[in-house]
C-alpha atoms as a PDB file:
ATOM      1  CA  UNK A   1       0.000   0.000   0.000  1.00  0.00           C
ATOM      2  CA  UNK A   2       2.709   2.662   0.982  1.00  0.00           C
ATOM      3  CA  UNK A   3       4.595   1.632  -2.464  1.00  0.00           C
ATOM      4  CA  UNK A   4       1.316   2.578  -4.211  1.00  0.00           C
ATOM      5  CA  UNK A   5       0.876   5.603  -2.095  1.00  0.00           C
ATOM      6  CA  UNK A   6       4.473   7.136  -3.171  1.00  0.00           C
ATOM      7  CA  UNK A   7       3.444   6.357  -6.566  1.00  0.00           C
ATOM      8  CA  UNK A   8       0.452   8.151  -5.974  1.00  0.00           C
ATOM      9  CA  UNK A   9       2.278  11.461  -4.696  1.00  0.00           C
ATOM     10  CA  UNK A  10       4.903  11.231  -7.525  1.00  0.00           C
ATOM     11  CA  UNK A  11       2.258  11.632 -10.019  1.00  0.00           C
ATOM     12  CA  UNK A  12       0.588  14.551  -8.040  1.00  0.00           C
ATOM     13  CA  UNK A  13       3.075  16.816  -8.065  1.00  0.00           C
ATOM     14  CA  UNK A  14       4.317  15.696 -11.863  1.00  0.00           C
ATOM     15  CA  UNK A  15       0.929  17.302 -12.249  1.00  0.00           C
ATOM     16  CA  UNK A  16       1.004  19.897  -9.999  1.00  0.00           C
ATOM     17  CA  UNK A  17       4.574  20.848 -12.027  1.00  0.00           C
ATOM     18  CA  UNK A  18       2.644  20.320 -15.651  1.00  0.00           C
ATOM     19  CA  UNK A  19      -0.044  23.004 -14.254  1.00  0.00           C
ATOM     20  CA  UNK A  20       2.492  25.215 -13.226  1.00  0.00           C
ATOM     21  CA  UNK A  21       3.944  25.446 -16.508  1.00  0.00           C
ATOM     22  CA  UNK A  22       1.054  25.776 -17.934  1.00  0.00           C
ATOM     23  CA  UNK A  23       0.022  29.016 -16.143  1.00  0.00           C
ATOM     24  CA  UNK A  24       3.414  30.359 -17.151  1.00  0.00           C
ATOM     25  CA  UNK A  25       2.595  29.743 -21.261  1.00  0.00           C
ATOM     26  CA  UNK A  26      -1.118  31.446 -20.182  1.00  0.00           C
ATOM     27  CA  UNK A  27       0.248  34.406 -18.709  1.00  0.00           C
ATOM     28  CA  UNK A  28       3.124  34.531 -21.702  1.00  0.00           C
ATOM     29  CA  UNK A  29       2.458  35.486 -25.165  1.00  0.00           C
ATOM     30  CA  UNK A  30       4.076  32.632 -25.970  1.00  0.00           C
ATOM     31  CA  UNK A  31       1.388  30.340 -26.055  1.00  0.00           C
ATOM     32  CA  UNK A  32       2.945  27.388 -28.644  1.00  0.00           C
ATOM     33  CA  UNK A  33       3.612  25.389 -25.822  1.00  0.00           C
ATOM     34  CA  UNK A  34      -0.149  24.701 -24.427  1.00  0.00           C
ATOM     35  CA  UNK A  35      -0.893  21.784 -27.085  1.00  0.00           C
ATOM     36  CA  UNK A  36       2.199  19.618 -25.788  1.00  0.00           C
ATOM     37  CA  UNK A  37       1.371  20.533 -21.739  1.00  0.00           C
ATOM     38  CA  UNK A  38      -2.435  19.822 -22.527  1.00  0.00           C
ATOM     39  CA  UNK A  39      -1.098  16.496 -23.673  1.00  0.00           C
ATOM     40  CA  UNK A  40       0.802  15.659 -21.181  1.00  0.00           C
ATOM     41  CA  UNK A  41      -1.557  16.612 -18.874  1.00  0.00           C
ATOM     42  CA  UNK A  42      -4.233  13.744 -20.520  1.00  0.00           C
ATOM     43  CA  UNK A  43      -1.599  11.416 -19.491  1.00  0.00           C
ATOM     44  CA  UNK A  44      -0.683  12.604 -16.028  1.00  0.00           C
ATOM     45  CA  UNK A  45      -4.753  12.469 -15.475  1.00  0.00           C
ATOM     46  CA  UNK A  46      -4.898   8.606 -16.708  1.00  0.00           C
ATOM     47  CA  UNK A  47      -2.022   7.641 -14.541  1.00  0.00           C
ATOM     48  CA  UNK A  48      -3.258   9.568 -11.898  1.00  0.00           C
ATOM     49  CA  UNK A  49      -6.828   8.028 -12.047  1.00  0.00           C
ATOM     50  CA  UNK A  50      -5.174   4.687 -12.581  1.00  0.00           C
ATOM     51  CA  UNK A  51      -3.170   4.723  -9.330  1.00  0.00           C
ATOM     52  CA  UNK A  52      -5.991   5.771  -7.381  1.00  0.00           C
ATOM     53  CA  UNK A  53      -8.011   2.822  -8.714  1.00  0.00           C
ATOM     54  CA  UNK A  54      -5.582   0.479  -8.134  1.00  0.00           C
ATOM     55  CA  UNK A  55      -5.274   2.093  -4.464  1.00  0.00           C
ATOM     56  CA  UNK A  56      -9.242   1.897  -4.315  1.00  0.00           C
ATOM     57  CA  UNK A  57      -9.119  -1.496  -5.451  1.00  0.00           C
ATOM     58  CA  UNK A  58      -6.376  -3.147  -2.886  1.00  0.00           C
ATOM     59  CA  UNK A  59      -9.106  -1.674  -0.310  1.00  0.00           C
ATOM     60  CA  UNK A  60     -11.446  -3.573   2.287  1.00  0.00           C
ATOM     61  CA  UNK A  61     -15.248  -2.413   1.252  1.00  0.00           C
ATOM     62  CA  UNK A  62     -15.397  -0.868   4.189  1.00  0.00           C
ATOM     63  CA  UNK A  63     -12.657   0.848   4.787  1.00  0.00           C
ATOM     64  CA  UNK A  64     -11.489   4.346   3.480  1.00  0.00           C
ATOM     65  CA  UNK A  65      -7.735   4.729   2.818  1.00  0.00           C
ATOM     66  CA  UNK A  66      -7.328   6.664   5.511  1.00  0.00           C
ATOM     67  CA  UNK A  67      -8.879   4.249   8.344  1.00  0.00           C
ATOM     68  CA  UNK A  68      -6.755   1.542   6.582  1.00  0.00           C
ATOM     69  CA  UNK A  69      -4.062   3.669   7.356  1.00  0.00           C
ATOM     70  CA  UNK A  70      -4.916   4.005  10.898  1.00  0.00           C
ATOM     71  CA  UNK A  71      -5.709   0.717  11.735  1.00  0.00           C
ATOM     72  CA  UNK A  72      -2.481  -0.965   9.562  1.00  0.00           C
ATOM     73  CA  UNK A  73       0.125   1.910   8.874  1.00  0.00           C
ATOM     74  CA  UNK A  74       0.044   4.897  10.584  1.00  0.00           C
ATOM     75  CA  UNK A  75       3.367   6.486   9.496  1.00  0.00           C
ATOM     76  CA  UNK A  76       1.791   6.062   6.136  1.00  0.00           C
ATOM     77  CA  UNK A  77      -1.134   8.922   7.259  1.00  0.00           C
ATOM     78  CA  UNK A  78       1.585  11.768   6.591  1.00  0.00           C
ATOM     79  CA  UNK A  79       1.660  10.301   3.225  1.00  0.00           C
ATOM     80  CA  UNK A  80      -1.569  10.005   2.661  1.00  0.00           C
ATOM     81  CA  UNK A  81      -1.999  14.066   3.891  1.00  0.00           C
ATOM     82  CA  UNK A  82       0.160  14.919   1.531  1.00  0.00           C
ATOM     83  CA  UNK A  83      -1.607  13.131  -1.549  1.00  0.00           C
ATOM     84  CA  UNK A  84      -4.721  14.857  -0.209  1.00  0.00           C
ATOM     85  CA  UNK A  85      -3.021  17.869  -0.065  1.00  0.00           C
ATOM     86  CA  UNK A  86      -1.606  17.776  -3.342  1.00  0.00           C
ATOM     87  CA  UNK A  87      -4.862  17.078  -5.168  1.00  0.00           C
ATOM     88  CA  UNK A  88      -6.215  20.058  -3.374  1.00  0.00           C
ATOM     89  CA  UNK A  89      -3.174  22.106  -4.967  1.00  0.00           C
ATOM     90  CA  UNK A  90      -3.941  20.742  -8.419  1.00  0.00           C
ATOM     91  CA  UNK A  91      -8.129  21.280  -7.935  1.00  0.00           C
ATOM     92  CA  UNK A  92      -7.495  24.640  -7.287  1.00  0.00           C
ATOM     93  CA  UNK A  93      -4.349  25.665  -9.792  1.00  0.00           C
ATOM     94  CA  UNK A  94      -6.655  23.442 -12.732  1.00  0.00           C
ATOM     95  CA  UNK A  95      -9.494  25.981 -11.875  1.00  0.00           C
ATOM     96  CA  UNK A  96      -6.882  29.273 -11.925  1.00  0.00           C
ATOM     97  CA  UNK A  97      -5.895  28.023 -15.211  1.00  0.00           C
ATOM     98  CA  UNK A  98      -9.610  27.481 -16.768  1.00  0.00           C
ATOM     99  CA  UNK A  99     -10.002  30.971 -15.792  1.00  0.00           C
ATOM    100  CA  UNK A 100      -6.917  32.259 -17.578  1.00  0.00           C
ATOM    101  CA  UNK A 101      -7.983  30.205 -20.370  1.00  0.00           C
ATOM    102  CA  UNK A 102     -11.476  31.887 -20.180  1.00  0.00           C
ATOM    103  CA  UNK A 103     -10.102  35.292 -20.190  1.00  0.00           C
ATOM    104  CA  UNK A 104      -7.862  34.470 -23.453  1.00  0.00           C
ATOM    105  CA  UNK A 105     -10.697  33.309 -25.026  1.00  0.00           C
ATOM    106  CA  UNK A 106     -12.785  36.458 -24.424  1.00  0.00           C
ATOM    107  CA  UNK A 107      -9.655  38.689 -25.463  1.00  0.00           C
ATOM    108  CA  UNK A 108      -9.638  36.725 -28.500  1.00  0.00           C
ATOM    109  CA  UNK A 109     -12.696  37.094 -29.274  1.00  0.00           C
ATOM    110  CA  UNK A 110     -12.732  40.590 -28.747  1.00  0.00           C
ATOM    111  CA  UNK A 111     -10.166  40.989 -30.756  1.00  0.00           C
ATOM    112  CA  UNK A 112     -11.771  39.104 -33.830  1.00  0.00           C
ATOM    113  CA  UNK A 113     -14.995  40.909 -33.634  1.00  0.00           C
ATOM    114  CA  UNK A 114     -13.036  44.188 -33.807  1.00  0.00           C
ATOM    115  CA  UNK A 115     -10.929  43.144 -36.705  1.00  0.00           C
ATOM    116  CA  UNK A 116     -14.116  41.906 -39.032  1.00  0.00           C
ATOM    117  CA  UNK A 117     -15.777  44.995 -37.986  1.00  0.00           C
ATOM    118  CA  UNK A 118     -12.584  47.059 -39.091  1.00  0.00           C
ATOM    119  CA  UNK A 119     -12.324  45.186 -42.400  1.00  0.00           C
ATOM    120  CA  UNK A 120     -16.245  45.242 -43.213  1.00  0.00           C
ATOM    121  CA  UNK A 121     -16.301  48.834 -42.923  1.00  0.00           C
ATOM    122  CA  UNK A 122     -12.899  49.506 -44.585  1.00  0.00           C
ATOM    123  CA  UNK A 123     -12.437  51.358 -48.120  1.00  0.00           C
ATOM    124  CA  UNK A 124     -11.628  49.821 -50.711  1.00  0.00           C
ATOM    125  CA  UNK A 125     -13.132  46.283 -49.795  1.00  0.00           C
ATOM    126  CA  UNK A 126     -15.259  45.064 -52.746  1.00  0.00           C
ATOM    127  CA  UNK A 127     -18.702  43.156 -51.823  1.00  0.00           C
ATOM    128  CA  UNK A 128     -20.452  40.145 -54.019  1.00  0.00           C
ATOM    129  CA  UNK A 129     -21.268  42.519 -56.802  1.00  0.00           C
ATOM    130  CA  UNK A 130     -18.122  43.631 -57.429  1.00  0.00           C
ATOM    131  CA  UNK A 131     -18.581  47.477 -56.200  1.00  0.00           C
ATOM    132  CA  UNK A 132     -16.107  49.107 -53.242  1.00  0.00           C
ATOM    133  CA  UNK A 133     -17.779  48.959 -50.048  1.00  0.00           C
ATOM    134  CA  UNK A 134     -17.147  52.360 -48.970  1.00  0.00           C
ATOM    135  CA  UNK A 135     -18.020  53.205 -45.422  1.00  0.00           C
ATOM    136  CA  UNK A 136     -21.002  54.884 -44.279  1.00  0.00           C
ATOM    137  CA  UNK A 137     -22.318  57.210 -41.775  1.00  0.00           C
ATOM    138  CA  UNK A 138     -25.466  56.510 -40.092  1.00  0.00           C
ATOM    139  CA  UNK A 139     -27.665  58.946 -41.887  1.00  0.00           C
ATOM    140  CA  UNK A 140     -28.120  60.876 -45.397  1.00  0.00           C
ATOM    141  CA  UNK A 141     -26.992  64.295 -45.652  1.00  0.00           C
ATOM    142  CA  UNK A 142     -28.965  66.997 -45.105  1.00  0.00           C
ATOM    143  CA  UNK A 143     -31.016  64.560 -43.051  1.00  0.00           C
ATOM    144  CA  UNK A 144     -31.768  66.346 -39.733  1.00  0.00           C
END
């Protein structure tokens, strides 16, 4: 069980590193290194679940790992708070980075709305007939 456990905690904070990294290509321009992390991530996440099943799996019915702990290993309950602890610091850093992901997503969307605006209304720009699309104001002059 305790092999399993360090196993366990290696992966973690492989993950907790790949999340990491992958706030620092978020909050970079550089973002050409996001497809490789995201991938790596998929696999940290299978090996992660894996471990944990096999961990589930070597488990009484009725007993959690922790009371297993408690009742067969109890120098192994430090490990076991620090599995627990990192999962809580990849929860929360895999939320951060949704957000930052959210936010680039808006920008860039922003930013794509503005530039087909900008070209739509741009001189020179000739529409399905053939004709310049010049721009326009709102209204006809010597409208009031």
């Amino acid at each position: 069980m305790l092999a399993k456990l360090n196993d366990e905690r290696d992966a973690l904070r492989a993950f907790v590193v790949l999340l990491e990294q992958e706030q620092k290509a978020l909050l970079s321009t550089d973002t050409d290194a996001l497809l490789p992390l995201a991938e790596q991530k998929t696999k940290e996440s299978d090996k992660i679940q894996a471990l944990s099943r096999a961990r589930r799996e070597t488990l009484p019915d009725s007993l959690t790992t922790e009371k297993w702990l408690q009742a067969n290993s109890p120098a192994g309950l430090a490990l076991w708070h620090d599995i627990r602890q990192l999962a809580a610091q990849a929860q929360r850093q895999n939320h951060l980075n949704g957000e930052l992901i959210q936010i680039k997503m808006r920008y860039n969307q922003q930013a794509l709305v503005a530039l087909v605006g900008a070209t739509q209304h741009a001189a020179g720009i000739y529409g399905r007939d053939g004709q310049p699309n010049l721009p326009t104001s709102g209204r006809n002059l010597g409208s009031g």
